[in-house]
Structures are given as structure tokens and as C-alpha cells.
Protein backbone atom coordinates (compact mmCIF):
# COMPACT_ATOMS: atom_id res chain seq x y z
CA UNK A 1 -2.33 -20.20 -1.12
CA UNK A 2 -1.84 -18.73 2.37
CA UNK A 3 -4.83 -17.12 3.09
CA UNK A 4 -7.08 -20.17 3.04
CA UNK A 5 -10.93 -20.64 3.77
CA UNK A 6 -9.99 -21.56 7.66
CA UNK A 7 -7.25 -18.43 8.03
CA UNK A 8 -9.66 -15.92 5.93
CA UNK A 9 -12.67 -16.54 8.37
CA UNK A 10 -9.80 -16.45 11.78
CA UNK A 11 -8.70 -13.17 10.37
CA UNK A 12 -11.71 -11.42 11.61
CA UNK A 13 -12.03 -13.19 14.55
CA UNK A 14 -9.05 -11.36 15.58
CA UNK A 15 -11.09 -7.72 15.54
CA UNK A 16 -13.33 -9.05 18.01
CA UNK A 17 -10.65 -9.42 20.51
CA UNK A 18 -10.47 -5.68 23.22
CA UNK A 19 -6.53 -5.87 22.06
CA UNK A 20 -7.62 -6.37 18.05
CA UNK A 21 -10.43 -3.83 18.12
CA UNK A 22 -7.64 -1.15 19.89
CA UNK A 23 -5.18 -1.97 17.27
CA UNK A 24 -7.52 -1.63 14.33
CA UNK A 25 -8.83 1.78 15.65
CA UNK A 26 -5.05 3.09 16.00
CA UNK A 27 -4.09 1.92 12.71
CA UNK A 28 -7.10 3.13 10.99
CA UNK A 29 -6.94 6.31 12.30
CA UNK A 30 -3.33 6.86 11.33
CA UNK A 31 -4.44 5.68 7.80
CA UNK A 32 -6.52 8.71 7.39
CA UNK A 33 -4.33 10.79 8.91
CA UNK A 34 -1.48 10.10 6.28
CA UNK A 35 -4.07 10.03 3.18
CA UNK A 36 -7.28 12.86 4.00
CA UNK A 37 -9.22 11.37 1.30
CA UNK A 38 -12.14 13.15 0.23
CA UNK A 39 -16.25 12.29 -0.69
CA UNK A 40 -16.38 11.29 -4.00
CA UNK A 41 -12.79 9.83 -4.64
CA UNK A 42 -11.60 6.84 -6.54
CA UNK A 43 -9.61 4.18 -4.18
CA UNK A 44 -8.29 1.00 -5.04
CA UNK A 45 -7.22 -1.26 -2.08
CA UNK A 46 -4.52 -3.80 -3.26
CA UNK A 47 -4.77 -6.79 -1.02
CA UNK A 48 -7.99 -5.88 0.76
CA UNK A 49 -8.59 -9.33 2.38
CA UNK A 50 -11.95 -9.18 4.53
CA UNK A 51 -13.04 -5.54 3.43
CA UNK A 52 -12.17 -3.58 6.54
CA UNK A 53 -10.61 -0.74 5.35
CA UNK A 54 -12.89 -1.05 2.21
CA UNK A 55 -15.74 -0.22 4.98
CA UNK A 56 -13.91 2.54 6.41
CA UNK A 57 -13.02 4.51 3.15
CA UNK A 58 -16.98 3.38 1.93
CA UNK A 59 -17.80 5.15 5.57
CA UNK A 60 -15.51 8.27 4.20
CA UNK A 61 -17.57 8.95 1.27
CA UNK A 62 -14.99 7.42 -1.23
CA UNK A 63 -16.09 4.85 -4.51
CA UNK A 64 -14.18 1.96 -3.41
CA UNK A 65 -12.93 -1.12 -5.13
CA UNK A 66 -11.28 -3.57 -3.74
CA UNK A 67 -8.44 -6.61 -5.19
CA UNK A 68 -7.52 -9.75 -3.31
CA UNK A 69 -5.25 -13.25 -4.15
CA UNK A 70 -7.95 -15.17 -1.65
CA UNK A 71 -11.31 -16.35 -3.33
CA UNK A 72 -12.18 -16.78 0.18
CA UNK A 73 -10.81 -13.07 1.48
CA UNK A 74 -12.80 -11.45 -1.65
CA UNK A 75 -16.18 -13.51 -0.59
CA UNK A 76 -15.70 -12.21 3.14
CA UNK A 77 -15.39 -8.54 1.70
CA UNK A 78 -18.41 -9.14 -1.00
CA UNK A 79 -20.61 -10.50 2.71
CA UNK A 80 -19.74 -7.23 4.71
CA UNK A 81 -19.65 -4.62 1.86
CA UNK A 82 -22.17 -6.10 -1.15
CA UNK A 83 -22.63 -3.71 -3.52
CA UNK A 84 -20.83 -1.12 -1.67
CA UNK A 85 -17.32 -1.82 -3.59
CA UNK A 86 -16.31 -3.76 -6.71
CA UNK A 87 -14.37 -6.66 -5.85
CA UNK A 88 -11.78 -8.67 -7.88
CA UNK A 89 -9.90 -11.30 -7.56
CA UNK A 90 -6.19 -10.92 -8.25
CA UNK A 91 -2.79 -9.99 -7.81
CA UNK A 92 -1.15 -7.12 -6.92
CA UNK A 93 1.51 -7.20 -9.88
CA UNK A 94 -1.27 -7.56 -12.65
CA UNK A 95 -3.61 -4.84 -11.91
CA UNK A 96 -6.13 -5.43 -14.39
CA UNK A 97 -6.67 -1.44 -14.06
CA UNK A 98 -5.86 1.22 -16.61
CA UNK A 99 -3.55 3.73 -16.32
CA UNK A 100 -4.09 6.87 -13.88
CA UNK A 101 -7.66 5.36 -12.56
CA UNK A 102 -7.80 5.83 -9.14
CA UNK A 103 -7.63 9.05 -6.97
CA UNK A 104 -5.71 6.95 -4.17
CA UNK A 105 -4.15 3.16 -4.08
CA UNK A 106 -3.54 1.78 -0.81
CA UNK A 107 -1.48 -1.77 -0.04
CA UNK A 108 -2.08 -2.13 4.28
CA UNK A 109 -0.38 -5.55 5.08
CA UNK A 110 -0.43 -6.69 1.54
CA UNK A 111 3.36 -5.95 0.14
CA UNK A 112 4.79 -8.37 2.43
CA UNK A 113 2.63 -11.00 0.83
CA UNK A 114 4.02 -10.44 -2.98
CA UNK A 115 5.68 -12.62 -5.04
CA UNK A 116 7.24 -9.18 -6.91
CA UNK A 117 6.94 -6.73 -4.65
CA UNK A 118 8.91 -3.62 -6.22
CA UNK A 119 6.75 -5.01 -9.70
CA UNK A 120 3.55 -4.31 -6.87
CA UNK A 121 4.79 -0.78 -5.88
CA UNK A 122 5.30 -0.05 -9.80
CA UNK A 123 1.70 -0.97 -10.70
CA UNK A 124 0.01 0.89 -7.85
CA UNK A 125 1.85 3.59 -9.17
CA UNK A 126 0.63 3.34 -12.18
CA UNK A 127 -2.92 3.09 -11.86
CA UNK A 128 -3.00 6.07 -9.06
CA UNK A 129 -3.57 9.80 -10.25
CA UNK A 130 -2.75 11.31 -6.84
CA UNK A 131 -1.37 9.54 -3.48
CA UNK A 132 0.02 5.75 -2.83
CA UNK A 133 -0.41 4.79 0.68
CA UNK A 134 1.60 1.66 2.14
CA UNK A 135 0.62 -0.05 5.24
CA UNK A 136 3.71 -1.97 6.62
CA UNK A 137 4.62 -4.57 8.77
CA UNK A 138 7.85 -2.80 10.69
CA UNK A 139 10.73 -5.75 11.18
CA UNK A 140 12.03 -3.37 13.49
CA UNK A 141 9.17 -3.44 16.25
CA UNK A 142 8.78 -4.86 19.43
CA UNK A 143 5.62 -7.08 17.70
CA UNK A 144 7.68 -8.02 14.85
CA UNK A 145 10.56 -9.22 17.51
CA UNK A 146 7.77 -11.51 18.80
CA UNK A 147 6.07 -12.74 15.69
CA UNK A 148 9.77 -13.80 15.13
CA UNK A 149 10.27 -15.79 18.59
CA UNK A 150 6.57 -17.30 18.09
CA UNK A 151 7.11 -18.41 14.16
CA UNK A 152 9.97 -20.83 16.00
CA UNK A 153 7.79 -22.50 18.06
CA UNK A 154 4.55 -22.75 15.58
CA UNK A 155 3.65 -22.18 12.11
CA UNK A 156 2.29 -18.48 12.02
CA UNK A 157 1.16 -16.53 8.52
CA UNK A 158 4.18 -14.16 9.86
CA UNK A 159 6.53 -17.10 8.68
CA UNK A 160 5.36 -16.50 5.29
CA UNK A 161 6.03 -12.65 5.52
CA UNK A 162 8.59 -11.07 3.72
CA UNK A 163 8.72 -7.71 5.99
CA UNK A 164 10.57 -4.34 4.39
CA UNK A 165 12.81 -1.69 5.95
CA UNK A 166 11.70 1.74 5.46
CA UNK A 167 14.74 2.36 3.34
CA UNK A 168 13.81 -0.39 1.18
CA UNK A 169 10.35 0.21 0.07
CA UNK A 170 11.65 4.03 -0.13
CA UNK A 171 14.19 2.97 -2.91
CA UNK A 172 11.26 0.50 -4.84
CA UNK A 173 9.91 3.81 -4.92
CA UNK A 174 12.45 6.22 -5.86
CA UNK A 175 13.41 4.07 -8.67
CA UNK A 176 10.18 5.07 -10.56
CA UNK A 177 9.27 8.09 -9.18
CA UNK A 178 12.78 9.98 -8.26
CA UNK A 179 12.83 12.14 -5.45
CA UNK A 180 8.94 12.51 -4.58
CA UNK A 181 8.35 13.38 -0.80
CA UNK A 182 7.33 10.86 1.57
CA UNK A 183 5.50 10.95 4.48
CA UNK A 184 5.54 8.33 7.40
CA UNK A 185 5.71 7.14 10.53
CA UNK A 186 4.30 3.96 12.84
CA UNK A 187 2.45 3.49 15.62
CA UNK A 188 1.69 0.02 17.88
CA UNK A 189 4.41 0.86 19.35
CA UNK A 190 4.38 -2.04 22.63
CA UNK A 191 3.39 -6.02 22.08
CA UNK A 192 -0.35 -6.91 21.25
CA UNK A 193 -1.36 -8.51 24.70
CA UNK A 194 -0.62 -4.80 26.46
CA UNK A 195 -3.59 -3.35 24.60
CA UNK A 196 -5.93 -1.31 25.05
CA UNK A 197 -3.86 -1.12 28.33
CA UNK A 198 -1.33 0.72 27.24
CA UNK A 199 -3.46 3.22 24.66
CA UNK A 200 -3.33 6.31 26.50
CA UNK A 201 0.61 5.87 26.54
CA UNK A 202 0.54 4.90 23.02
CA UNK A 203 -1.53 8.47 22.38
CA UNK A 204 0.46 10.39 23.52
CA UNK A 205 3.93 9.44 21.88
CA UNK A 206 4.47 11.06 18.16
CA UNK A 207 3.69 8.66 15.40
CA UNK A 208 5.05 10.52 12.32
CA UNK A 209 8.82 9.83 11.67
CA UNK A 210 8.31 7.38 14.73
CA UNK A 211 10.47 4.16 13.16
CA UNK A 212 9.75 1.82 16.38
CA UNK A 213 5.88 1.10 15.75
CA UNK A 214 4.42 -2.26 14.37
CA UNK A 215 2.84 -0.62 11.34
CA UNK A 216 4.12 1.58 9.28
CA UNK A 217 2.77 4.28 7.36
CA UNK A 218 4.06 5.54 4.20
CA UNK A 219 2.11 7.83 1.79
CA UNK A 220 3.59 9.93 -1.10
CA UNK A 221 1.99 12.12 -4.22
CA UNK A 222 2.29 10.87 -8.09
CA UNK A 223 4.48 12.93 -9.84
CA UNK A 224 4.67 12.40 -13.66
CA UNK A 225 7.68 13.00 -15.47
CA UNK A 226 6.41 14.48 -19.52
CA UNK A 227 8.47 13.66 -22.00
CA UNK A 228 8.43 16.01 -25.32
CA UNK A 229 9.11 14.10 -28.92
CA UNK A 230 12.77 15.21 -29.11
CA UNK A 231 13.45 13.30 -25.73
CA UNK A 232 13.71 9.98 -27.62
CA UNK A 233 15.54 11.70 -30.57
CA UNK A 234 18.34 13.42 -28.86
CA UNK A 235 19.85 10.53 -27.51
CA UNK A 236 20.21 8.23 -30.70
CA UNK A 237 21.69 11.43 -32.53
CA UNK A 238 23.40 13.07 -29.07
CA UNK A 239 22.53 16.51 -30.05
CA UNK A 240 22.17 18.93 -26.94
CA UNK A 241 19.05 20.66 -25.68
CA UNK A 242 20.09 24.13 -26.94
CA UNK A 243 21.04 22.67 -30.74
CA UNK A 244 19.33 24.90 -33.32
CA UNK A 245 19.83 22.43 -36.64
CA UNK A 246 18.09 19.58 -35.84
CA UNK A 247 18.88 16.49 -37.72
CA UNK A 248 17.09 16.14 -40.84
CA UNK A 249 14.11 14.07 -40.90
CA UNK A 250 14.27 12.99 -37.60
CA UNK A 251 11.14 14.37 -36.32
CA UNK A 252 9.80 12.88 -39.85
CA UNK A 253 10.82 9.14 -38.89
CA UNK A 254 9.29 9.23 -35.52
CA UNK A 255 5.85 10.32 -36.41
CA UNK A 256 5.92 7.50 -38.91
């Protein structure tokens, strides 16, 4: 398991830190940005680890649950939030969810951390009824450049990362949802140890379509594809939409 009893409790050590609690304010506030949830809504956070962003969606008015690999993440979210959010314990490509439950499923740091990730992006598709946010770790940033020359001289969790290109996790997504609209963009754009530093900088550069920042945001819409009974007949018999003798019996068989 990577995220052990010792690296679940370090994990929020890290937000106690002036460059962690910048970092988590920038990315949070991005979040939002790229979702607007609303009072009232269902969210599902896939990979929620300690419950931050559990406690900042609670804070937004939304009925939260929450879904974690770590025993030890899920009883660090259950201390901070209680009965604020349901908590489970499991993985990301088993959602033990039904279809269409949630108003809004968010993965932040958690795809990288999947055995299956496209089999990840497919479920949280499935269980959302309106927008899929994905929180991700850019290989293309300045951060992820240093995570890289660190991981060589010590074992980091970053060694155990499997990080995406934007074009990537936009395919894993295309492939089940066709040409939905995505929005994104990144911020953290300069190495950890410059912040909060280097915030006002950091403010005032763009962060939507912005490819250079350490996390990246991507949020799109569900869009649901119906399909009417003769869908599944026309192909097996290869008769054409605008037919007007259907084959006999056809419709008969498949109500059967």
C-alpha cells in the first residue's frame, strides 16, 4: 500500500508548512473555479485521502462523500469531518456507487495513483449526473522536473506516480464520452520552496489553458448518448435509418 499509517499522518503535516498552506489555497480556489458547485449537491471525491477538499465542498454547502484505498487516509478524513461525509474505503475502478448518483465526481491527485486508470475515468463517469473534475499532477512543470531529480536521490511517493499528459487523460475521456468540451488549465506555476513568495506573481499570470502549472485542472459536463430499440436491430439486419419495411419480427425478438 503506498499511503501507509506513517505517510497518511505526514501528508497533513505538509499544510502546515507557509509554502503548503499557499499551495492548498491556490489549488483550492482553482477547484471551484473550474466546478461552481452549488448548496445542496451530491459530490463524490475519488481518492479523498485526509478529507481536505471533503471540508471545503462540506464548507460549500454540498452532501459530500468521500472514497479512499488507505484505511489510514479514510480514518484521518472520518477525525476531521465525522459525520459531515460518508466515507468508504475503496478503489477508484470499483465504485460501489450506482449509476448517475452524484451531481459532481472529483479525482484531485488520485488518477496517478490507479492501477486502471482509463477503467477510473470510466467509472467516475458513470456514477456522475453532471460535471467530472480531475485534479492532475502536470509532468510538464517546473515541480514535476524536481520531484523527478529528488526521486533519484531518495525514495519519494512521486516515484510511485504514474503522471498523465493533458492529451492523454483527454483521449481516456473522449473514448466514452466523444467530443464533450473540456475545460482546463494549471496553476503552481514556480517550485514549492518559492512560495508564498512568489504568489502575487503567480496571481497575476492566466491559469486557464495555462499547460506549465504543477496541477492541472480539467472539468467537463456528462453527456449521455440515448439509444432507441432499433439501434441494436439495424446493425445485425443492416437496414438504414430511413427503411420503411422493417424486418419481420425483429422488434418481436428483442422485447422477448
Amino acid at each position: 500500500m503506498i499511503f501507509d499509517e506513517a505517510l497518511s499522518r505526514s501528508y497533513d503535516d505538509w499544510f502546515q508548512t507557509p509554502s503548503g498552506r499557499y499551495i492548498d489555497a491556490r489549488e483550492k480556489a482553482f477547484i471551484l473555479s473550474l466546478m461552481s458547485p452549488r448548496p445542496g449537491e451530491r459530490l463524490l471525491d475519488v481518492g479523498c485521502g485526509t478529507g481536505e477538499h471533503l471540508r471545503m465542498f462540506r464548507e460549500k454547502g454540498c452532501d459530500v462523500t468521500g472514497l479512499d484505498a488507505s484505511p489510514f487516509m479514510i480514518a484521518q478524513a472520518r477525525e476531521k469531518l465525522g459525520s459531515r461525509a460518508e466515507l468508504h474505503e475503496g478503489r477508484a475502478e470499483d465504485l460501489p456507487f450506482s449509476d448517475n448518483e452524484f451531481d459532481h465526481v472529483v479525482l484531485i491527485t488520485a488518477l496517478e495513483f490507479t492501477e486502471d486508470p482509463a477503467r477510473a475515468v470510466s467509472e467516475a463517469i458513470r456514477v456522475c449526473r453532471d460535471r467530472v473534475f480531475l485534479g492532475l499532477l502536470n509532468p510538464y512543470s517546473l515541480l514535476a522536473v524536481h520531484r523527478g531529480l529528488e526521486g533519484r536521490l531518495r525514495d519519494t511517493v512521486y516515484n510511485r506516480a504514474r503522471l498523465f499528459s493533458l492529451r492523454k487523460v483527454s483521449g481516456m475521456i473522449r473514448d466514452r464520452l466523444g467530443s464533450t468540451p473540456l475545460t482546463w488549465g494549471s496553476v503552481i506555476l514556480f517550485p514549492a520552496s518559492w512560495y508564498p513568495a512568489a504568489g502575487m506573481l503567480e496571481e497575476r499570470l492566466p491559469a486557464v489553458k495555462n499547460p506549465f502549472g504543477a496541477f492541472m485542472g480539467l472539468s467537463f459536463p456528462m453527456r449521455f448518448r440515448y439509444r432507441t430499440v432499433q439501434d441494436p436491430i439495424r446493425d445485425p439486419f443492416k437496414m438504414k435509418a430511413n427503411q420503411r419495411n422493417p424486418v419481420q419480427g425483429a422488434v418481436r425478438e428483442m422485447e422477448r
